[in-house]
Each structure stands twice: as structure tokens, then as C-alpha cells.
Protein backbone atom coordinates (compact mmCIF):
# COMPACT_ATOMS: atom_id res chain seq x y z
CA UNK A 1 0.00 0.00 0.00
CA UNK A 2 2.69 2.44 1.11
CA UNK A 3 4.71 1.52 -1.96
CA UNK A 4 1.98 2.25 -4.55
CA UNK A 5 1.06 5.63 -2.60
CA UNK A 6 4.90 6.34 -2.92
CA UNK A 7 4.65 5.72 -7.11
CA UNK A 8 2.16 7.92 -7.10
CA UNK A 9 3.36 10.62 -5.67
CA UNK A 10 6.48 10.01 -8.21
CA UNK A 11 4.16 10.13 -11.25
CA UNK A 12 2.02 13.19 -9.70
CA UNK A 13 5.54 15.15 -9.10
CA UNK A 14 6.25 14.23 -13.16
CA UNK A 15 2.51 15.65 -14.30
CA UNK A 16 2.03 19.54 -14.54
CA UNK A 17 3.69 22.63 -13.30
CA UNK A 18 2.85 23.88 -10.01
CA UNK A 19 1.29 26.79 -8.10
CA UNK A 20 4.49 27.41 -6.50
CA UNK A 21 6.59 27.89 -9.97
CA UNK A 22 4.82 31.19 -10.58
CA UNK A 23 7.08 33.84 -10.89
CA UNK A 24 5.83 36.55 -7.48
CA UNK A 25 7.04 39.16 -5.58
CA UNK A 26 9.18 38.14 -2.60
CA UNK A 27 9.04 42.35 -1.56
CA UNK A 28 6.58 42.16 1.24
CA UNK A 29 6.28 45.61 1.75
CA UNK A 30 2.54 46.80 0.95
CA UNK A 31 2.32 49.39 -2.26
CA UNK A 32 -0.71 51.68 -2.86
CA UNK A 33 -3.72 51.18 -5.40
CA UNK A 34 -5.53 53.83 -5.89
CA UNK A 35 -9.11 52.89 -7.71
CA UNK A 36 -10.97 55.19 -8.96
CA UNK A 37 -15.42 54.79 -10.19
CA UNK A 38 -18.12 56.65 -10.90
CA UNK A 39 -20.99 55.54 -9.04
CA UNK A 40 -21.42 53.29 -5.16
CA UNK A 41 -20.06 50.08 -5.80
CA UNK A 42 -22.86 47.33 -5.32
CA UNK A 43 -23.19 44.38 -4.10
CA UNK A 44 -24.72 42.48 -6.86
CA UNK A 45 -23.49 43.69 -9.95
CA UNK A 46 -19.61 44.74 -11.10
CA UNK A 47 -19.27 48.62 -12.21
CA UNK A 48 -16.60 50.59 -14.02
CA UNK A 49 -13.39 51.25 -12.53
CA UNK A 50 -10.20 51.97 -13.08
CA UNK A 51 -7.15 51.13 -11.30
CA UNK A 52 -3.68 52.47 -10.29
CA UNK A 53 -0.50 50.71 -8.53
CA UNK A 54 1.48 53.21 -6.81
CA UNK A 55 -0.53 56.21 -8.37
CA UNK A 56 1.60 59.16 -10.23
CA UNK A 57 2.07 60.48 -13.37
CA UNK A 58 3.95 57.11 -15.01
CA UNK A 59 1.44 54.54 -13.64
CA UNK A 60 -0.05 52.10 -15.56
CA UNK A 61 -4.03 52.56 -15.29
CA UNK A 62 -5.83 49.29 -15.90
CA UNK A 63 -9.40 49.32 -16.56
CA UNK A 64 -11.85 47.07 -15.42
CA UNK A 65 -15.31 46.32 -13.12
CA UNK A 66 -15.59 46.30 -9.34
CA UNK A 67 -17.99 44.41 -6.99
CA UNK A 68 -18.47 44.48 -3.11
CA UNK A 69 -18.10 40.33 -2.10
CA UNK A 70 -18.53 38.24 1.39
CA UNK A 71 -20.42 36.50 2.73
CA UNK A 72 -20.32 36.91 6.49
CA UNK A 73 -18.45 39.54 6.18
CA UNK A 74 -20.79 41.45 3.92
CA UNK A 75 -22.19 43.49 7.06
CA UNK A 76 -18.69 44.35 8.08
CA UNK A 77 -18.28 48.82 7.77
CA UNK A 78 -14.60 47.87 5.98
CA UNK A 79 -15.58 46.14 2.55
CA UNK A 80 -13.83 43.21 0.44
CA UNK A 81 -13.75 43.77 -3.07
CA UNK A 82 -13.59 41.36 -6.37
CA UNK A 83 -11.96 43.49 -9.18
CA UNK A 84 -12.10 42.01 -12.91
CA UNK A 85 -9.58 43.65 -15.19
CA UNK A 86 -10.47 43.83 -19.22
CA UNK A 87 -7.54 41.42 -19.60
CA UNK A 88 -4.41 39.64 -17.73
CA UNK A 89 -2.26 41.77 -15.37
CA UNK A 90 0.34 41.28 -13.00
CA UNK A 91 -0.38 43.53 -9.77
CA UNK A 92 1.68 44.01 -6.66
CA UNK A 93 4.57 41.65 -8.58
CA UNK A 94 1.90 38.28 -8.73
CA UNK A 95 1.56 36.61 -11.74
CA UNK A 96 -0.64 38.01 -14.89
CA UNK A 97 -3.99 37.40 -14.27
CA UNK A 98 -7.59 39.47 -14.68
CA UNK A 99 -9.21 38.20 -11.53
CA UNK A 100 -8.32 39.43 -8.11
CA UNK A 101 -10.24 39.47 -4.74
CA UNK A 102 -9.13 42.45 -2.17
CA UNK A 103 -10.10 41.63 1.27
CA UNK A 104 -10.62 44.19 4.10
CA UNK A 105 -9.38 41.10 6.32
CA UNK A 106 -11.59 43.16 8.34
CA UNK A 107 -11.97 40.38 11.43
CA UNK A 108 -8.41 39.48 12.02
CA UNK A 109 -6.72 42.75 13.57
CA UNK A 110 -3.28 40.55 12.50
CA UNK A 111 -3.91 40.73 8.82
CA UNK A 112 -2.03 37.13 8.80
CA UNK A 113 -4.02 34.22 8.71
CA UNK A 114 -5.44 34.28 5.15
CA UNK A 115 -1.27 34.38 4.03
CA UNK A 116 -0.16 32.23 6.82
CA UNK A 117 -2.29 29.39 6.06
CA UNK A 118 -2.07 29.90 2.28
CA UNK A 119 1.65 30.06 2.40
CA UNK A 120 2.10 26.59 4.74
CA UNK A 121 0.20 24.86 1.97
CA UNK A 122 2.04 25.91 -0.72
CA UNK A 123 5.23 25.16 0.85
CA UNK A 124 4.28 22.04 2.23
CA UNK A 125 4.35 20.83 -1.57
CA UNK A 126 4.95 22.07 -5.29
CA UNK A 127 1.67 20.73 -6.49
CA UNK A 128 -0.28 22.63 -3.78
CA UNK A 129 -2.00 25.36 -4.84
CA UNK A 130 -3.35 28.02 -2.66
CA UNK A 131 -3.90 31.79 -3.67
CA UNK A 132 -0.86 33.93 -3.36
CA UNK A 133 -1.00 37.21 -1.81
CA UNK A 134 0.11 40.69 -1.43
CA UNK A 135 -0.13 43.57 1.43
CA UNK A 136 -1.75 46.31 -0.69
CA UNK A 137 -3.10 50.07 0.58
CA UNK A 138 -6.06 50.83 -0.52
CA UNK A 139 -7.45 54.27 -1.70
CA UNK A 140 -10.92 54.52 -3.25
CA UNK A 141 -11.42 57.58 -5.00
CA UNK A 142 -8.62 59.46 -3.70
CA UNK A 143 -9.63 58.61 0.46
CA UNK A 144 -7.16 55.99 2.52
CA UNK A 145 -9.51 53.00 2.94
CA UNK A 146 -6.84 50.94 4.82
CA UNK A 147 -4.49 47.93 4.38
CA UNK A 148 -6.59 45.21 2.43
CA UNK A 149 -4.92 41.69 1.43
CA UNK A 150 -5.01 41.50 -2.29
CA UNK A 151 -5.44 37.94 -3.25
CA UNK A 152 -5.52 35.96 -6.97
CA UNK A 153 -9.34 34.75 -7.27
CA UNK A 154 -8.95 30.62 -6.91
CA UNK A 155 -9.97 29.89 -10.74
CA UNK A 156 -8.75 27.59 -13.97
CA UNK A 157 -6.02 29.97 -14.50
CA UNK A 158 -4.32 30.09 -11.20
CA UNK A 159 -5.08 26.16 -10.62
CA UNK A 160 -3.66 25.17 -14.22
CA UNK A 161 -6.82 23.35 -15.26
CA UNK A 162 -6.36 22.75 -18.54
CA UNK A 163 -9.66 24.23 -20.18
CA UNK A 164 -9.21 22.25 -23.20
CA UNK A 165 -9.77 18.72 -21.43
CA UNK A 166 -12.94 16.95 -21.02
CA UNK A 167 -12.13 15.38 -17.65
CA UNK A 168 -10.81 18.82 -16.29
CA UNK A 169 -13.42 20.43 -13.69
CA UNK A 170 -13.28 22.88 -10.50
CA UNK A 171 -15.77 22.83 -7.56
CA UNK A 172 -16.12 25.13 -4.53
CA UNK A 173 -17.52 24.10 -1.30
CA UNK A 174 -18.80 20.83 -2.78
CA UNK A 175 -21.00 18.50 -0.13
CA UNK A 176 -18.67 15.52 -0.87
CA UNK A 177 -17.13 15.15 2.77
CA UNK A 178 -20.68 15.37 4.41
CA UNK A 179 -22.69 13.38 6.41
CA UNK A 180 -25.67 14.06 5.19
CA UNK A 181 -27.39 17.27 3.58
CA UNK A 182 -29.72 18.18 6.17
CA UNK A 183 -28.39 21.45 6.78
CA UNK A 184 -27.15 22.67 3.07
CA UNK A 185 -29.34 25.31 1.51
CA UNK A 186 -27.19 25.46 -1.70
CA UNK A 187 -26.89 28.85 -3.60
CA UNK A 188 -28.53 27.23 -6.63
CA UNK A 189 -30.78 24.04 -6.65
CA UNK A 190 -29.58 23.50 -10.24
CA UNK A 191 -25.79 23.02 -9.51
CA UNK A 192 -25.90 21.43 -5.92
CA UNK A 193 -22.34 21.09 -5.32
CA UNK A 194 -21.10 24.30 -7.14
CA UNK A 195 -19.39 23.97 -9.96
CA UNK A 196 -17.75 26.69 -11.26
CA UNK A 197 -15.68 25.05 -14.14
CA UNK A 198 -16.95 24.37 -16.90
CA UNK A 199 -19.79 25.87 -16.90
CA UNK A 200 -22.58 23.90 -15.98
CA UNK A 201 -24.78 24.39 -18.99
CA UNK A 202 -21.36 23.15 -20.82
CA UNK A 203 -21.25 20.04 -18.57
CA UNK A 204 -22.63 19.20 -15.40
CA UNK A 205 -20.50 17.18 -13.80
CA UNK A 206 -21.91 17.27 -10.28
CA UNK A 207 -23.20 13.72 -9.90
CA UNK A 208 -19.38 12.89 -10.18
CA UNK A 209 -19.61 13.81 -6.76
CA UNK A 210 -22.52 11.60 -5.73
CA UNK A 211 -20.28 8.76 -7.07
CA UNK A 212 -17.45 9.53 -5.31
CA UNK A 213 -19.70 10.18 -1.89
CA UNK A 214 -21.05 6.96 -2.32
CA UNK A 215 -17.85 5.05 -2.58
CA UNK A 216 -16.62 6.89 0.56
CA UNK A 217 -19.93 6.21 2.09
CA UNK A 218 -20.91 2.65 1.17
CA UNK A 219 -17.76 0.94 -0.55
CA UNK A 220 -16.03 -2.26 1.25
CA UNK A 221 -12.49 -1.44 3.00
CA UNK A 222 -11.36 -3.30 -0.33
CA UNK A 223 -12.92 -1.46 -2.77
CA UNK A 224 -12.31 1.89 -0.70
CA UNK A 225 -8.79 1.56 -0.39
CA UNK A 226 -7.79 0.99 -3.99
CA UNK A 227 -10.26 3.24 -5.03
CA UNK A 228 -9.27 6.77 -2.94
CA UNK A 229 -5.60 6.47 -3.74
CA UNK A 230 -6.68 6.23 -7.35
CA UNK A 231 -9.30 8.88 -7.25
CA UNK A 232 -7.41 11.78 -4.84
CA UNK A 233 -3.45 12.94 -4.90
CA UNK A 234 -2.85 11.20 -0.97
CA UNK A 235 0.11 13.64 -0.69
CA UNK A 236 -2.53 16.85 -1.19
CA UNK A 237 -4.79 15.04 0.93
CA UNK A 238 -2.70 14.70 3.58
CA UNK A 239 -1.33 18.06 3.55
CA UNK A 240 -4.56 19.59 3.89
CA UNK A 241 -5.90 17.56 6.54
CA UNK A 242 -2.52 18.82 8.36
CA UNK A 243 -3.33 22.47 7.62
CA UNK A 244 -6.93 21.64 9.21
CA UNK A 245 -5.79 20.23 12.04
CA UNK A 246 -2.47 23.02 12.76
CA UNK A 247 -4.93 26.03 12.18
CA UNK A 248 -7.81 24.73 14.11
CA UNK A 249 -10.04 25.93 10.90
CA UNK A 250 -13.34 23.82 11.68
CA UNK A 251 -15.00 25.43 9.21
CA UNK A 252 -12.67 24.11 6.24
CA UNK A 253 -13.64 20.82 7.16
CA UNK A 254 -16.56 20.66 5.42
CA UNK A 255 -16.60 24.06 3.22
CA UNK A 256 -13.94 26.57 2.68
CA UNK A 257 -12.03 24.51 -0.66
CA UNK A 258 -11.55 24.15 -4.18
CA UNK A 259 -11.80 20.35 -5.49
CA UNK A 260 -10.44 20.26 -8.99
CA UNK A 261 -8.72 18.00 -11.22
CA UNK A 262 -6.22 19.78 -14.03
CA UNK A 263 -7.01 17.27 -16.50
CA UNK A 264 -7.20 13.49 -17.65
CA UNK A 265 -3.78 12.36 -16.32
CA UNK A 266 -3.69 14.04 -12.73
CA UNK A 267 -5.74 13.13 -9.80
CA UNK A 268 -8.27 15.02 -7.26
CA UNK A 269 -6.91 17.81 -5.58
CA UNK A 270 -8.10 20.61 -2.91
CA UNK A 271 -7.06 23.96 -2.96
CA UNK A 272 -7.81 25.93 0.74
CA UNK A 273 -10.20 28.96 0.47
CA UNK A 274 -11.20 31.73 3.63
CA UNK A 275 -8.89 30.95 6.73
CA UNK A 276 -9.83 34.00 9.21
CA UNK A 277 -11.22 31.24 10.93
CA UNK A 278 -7.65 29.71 12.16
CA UNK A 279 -4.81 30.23 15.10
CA UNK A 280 -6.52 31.39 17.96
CA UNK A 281 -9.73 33.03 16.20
CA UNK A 282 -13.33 32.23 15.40
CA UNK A 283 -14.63 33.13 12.14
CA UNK A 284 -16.45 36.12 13.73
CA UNK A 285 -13.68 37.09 16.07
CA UNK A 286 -14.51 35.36 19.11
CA UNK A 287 -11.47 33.48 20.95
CA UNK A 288 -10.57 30.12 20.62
CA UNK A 289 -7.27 28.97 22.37
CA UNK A 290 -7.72 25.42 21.64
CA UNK A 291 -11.05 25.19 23.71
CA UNK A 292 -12.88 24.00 21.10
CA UNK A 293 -10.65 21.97 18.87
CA UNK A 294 -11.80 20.96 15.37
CA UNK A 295 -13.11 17.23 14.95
CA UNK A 296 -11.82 15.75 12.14
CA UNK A 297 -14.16 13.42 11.85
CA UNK A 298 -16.83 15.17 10.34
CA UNK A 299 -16.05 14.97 7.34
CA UNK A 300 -16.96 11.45 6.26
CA UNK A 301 -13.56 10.80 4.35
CA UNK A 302 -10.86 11.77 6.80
CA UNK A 303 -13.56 9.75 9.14
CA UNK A 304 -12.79 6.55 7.34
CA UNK A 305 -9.32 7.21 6.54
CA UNK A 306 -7.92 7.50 9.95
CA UNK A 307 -9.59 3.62 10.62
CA UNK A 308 -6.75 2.67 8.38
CA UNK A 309 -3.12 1.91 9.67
CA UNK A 310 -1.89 2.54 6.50
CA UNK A 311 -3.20 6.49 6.26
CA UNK A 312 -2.51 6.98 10.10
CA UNK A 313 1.09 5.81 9.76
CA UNK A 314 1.74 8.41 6.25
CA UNK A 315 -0.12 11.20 8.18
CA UNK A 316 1.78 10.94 11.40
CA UNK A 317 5.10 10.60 9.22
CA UNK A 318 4.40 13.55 7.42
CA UNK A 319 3.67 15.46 10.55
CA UNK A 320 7.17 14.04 11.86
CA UNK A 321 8.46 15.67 8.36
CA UNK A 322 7.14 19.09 8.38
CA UNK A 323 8.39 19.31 11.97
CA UNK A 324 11.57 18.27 11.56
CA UNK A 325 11.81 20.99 8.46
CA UNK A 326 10.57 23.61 10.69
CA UNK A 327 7.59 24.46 8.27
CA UNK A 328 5.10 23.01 11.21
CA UNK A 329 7.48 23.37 14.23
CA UNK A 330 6.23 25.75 17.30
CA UNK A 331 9.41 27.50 16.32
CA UNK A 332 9.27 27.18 12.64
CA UNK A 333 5.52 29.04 12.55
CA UNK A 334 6.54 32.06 15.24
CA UNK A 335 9.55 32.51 13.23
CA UNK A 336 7.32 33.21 10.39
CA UNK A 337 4.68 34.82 12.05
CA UNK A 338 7.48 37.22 13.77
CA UNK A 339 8.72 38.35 10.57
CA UNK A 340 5.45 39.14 8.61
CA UNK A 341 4.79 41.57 12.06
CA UNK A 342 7.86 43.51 11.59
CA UNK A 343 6.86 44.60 8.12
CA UNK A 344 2.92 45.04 8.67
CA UNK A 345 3.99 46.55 12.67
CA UNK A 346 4.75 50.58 11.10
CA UNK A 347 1.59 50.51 8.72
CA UNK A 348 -1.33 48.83 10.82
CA UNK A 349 -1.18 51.66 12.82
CA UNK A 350 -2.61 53.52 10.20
CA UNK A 351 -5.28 51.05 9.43
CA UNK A 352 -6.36 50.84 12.57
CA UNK A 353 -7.28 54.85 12.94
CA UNK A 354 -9.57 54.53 10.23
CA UNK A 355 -11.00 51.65 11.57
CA UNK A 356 -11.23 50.92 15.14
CA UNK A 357 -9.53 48.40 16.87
CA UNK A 358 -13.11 48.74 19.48
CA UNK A 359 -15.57 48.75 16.84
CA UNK A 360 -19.02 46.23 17.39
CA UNK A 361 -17.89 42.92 15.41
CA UNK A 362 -14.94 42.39 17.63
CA UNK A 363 -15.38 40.81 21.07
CA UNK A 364 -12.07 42.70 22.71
CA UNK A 365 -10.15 45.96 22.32
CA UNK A 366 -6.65 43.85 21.22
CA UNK A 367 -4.53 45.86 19.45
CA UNK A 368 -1.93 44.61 16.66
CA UNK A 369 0.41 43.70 19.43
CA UNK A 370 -2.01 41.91 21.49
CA UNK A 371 -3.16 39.33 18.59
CA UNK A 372 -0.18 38.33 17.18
CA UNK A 373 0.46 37.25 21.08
CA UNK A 374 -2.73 35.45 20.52
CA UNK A 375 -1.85 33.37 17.73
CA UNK A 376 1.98 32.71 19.12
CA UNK A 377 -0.27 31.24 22.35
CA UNK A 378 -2.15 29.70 20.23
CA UNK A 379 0.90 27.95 18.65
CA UNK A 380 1.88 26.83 21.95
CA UNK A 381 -1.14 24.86 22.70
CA UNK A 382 -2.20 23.24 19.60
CA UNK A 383 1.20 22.06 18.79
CA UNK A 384 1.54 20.76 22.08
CA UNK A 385 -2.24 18.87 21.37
CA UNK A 386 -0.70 17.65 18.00
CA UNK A 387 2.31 16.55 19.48
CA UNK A 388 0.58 14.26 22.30
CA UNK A 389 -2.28 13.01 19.11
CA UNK A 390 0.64 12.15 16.96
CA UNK A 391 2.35 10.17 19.66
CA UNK A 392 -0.23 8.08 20.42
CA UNK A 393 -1.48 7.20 17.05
């Protein structure tokens, strides 16, 4: 079992290039866009706009449409944005593309997790993909409106699904790792599991996931086994469900992804989506210090997985791995947590008196200081909770 897991990560390493090998900014330092429209931007439709990095009399102005996005976050004062440029662009040094997604990153006075998270599962492997990222100020028609995250839009392009293949797809959110579907009211009855590539009127393609639910659901340990390392990339898999459990994100167990497949030859894959809710935070602000630790096992596949030696024994050595590489150490994540607050530590400041550190939505008065102490306590007792769980499995 171990050995043909091992081939395939061999042949999945051979397949397609990877999120990693795009060519992005390494200058963390936040530059200015300046975006200028002509009426309120709504929340329902995209207007007009046009766009300036680092505004003055040689910038490049790039045309486009502008939307207000969220979901929770929607009745947040500070708004997220999703900007669609007339064609491809690099921005803020990150790779050519039209789509982007600016988030307020209203809830988490850090203005880390989103990156943090993204970053750990990119690095964890070259074919995980997560959106990169970029510390951007923000000025809408000529007033400050803070330090936003500026973040490529998870889509075909930044994936590398290959548009041109039959057996290439993208979902987000899809029910595949739940129970049951008592509590989904989906966005649109006509394409359940939300399937955003192809188009569904090209191809609907969601009862692919009722198959694959079914096999996780109802298949012999046989038939299951042989099955899931054909159907999913394990190494992906595994990666993820490490990011789930270091973060604490309960809320990316069973929404909060990408599942895609690039094309014929390569195998299931998740891309993570919306991690405010992660190290030391609640999706709505509220503390968690590892009070309320994430179960796993709600989602029906890494439910069934961990009853297998096999899975337990490549999860526990990859945890063993990406400790001993200081990418998931205690010391390995402060380190990197420490040195995205020394560049955001002289600008937050400036966020912040624009929009209060006291305001309604947050349940303390914590200033930039006082999180990032949060998460690095955080840090402290989850790995310790991982470390004792890892032992004894």
C-alpha cells in the first residue's frame, strides 16, 4: 500500500507545473492602489473602474469592473472587493492574471491568517495550490480606505486546469465530505455542489460527486482503499488535513475549498479557500485557544481514513516531516509569524485609525500587538495537542 502511494506521488511530481513555480514578488512591503469609479459600488453587480499601482504620473491605469463580495463579512463597515480587469495583469509583482479578490481582512486585527495558512500549503508541496498574496493600501477615490490583502481569485487559471480537457473540472464548497445534507441550503438548486468550471450548462458534472460520496460512504475497505488512492493525490490530501488540524479551521472541514482535477492524467486535488477562521480566532472574532478543537471526523472521508493503519502511519510521518523541516514546528511558525509583524507593525497603525480596533464585530479591544500574542499562544497549545495526538497514534 505504502509503496503504490509512494509511485504515485512520483508520477504526480512528473505531471504539470505547479502553483508554487509562478514567478511573485518576494518584496513584502505593501504598495498603494488607488481605484478610482463613478458611481457606489454594489453588491450584486460589477461597475466601471479603473485602477492604479502606486498612483503618479507614469502609472499604468488598468481598466476594469468592481464588486463588493462576502459572505459573512458582507455586514462588516470595511468592505472586500472582487476586481475584474479587461484582460491579464500582474499587480503588486503576482503573476498576470484578470481576476483578483481584495479583502478588508476586516476580522483578524493581524492581517495574517489568510497568508499564513495559504503560504504553509504551498510550501508544504509544489503541487499545492493556494492563492498567493500581497499587502496592498487601498485608496478609493482618492480617500485611505486601509491595508486590504489583495489575493488571486482561486480559478482555472491560477489552478492550471487545462480548459481544453474533457475530464478537467473545479468545484467550490462541494458537499462531498458530508454526512448528510440536512443542513445545506445550496446557492442554486440547479448546480448542488457548485461547480464553477466548466460551466454547468457546458457540462454538469456534479453527480461525479454523488459517485465519489457513495464510494466513501458505502464501498467495502477493499474497494475503498484501492479506489481513494486512485481517485485523490494522498500527498494533497494529507497536507490539507494537516493544515486543518495546525490552524484549528473547523470550518474548512466541510466548506472553505476548491476540489479540482487539471485534466485526464492528474488526480483530485483541494485547494484551501477563507482561513480568518484559524490560530486562535473564530470566524467572527470570538477566541478560541484550543477550547474548542476541530473534529476531524466530520467529514466522512478523513472519518474513514484515519480507521486505516496505513493512512494513520503516512499522516503521522508527514507530521514528523514538516516538523523536523521547521515548516510546522512551534518555532518554525513564530519565526514566520514574527517576521510578517515587523513589516505590517509601522503601517497597521494607520489602518487601525480609520478603523477601530473597538468597533461592534470584535469581542475585545486587542490591538496589533495583542493578537499576534494570541496566535503565538495559540501555537503553543495546539502544537503541544498535536504533538501528544501524533504520539499516540
Amino acid at each position: 500500500m505504502k509503496g503504490l502511494y509512494l509511485m504515485f506521488m512520483v508520477l504526480g511530481m512528473m505531471q504539470m507545473t505547479s502553483c508554487t513555480e509562478q514567478s511573485v514578488s518576494q518584496n513584502f512591503q505593501p504598495i498603494n492602489l488607488t481605484i478610482e469609479y463613478d458611481r457606489d459600488i454594489p453588491i450584486d453587480e460589477k461597475v466601471s473602474m479603473t485602477l492604479h499601482e502606486n498612483k503618479d504620473e507614469m502609472s499604468k491605469v488598468l481598466s476594469g469592473r468592481i464588486k463588493r463580495r462576502g459572505g459573512y463579512s458582507i455586514i462588516y463597515d470595511k468592505h472586500s472587493y472582487e476586481i475584474d480587469l479587461e484582460s491579464d495583469h500582474s499587480i503588486a509583482g503576482l503573476a498576470a492574471d484578470d481576476d483578483w479578490v481584495l479583502n478588508a481582512n476586516y476580522i483578524d486585527k493581524t492581517f495574517m491568517r489568510h497568508v499564513l495558512s495559504y503560504e504553509l500549503f504551498r510550501e508544504m508541496d509544489s503541487n499545492n495550490c493556494a492563492s498567493h498574496t500581497h499587502y496592498v493600501e487601498v485608496n478609493l477615490n482618492g480617500k485611505y480606505n486601509g491595508l486590504y490583502v489583495l489575493m488571486e481569485k482561486v480559478d482555472r487559471s491560477v489552478l492550471g486546469v487545462d480548459k481544453s480537457d474533457s475530464a478537467a473540472f473545479i468545484f467550490k464548497e462541494p458537499h462531498l465530505f458530508r454526512s448528510n445534507y440536512d443542513d445545506v441550503v445550496p446557492q442554486d438548486p440547479e448546480n448542488f455542489h457548485q461547480q464553477t468550471f466548466p460551466k454547468i450548462e457546458v457540462e454538469d458534472k456534479n453527480e461525479l460527486v454523488e459517485e465519489w460520496r457513495s464510494l466513501i460512504l458505502n464501498s467495502n475497505d477493499n474497494e475503498f482503499t484501492t479506489e481513494i488512492e486512485v481517485l485523490f493525490d494522498l500527498q494533497n490530501l494529507i497536507d490539507w488535513h494537516l493544515l486543518l488540524l495546525i490552524s484549528n479551521n473547523s470550518d474548512g472541514i466541510l466548506k472553505n475549498f476548491y476540489l479540482y482535477k487539471k485534466d485526464a492524467f492528474t488526480k483530485l486535488r483541494i485547494a484551501p479557500w477563507d482561513y480568518d477562521h484559524s490560530f486562535g480566532r473564530d470566524g467572527d472574532n470570538e477566541l478560541n485557544l484550543d477550547t474548542r478543537p476541530l473534529d476531524i471526523n466530520r467529514s466522512i472521508l478523513f472519518s474513514r481514513l484515519l480507521t486505516f493503519e496505513w493512512y494513520t502511519s503516512l499522516l503521522k510521518s508527514r507530521w514528523l516531516e514538516l516538523n523536523e523541516n521547521n515548516l510546522l514546528s512551534n518555532g518554525g511558525l513564530k519565526n514566520r509569524i514574527n517576521k510578517k509583524k515587523e513589516n505590517l507593525k509601522s503601517i497597521v497603525d494607520k489602518n487601525f485609525e480609520l478603523w477601530p480596533l473597538d468597533a461592534e464585530h470584535y469581542y475585545d479591544e486587542n490591538n496589533f500587538e495583542e493578537e499576534v500574542n494570541i496566535m503565538f499562544e495559540f501555537i503553543d497549545l495546539r502544537h503541544q495537542r498535536l504533538s501528544d495526538y501524533f504520539e499516540q497514534l
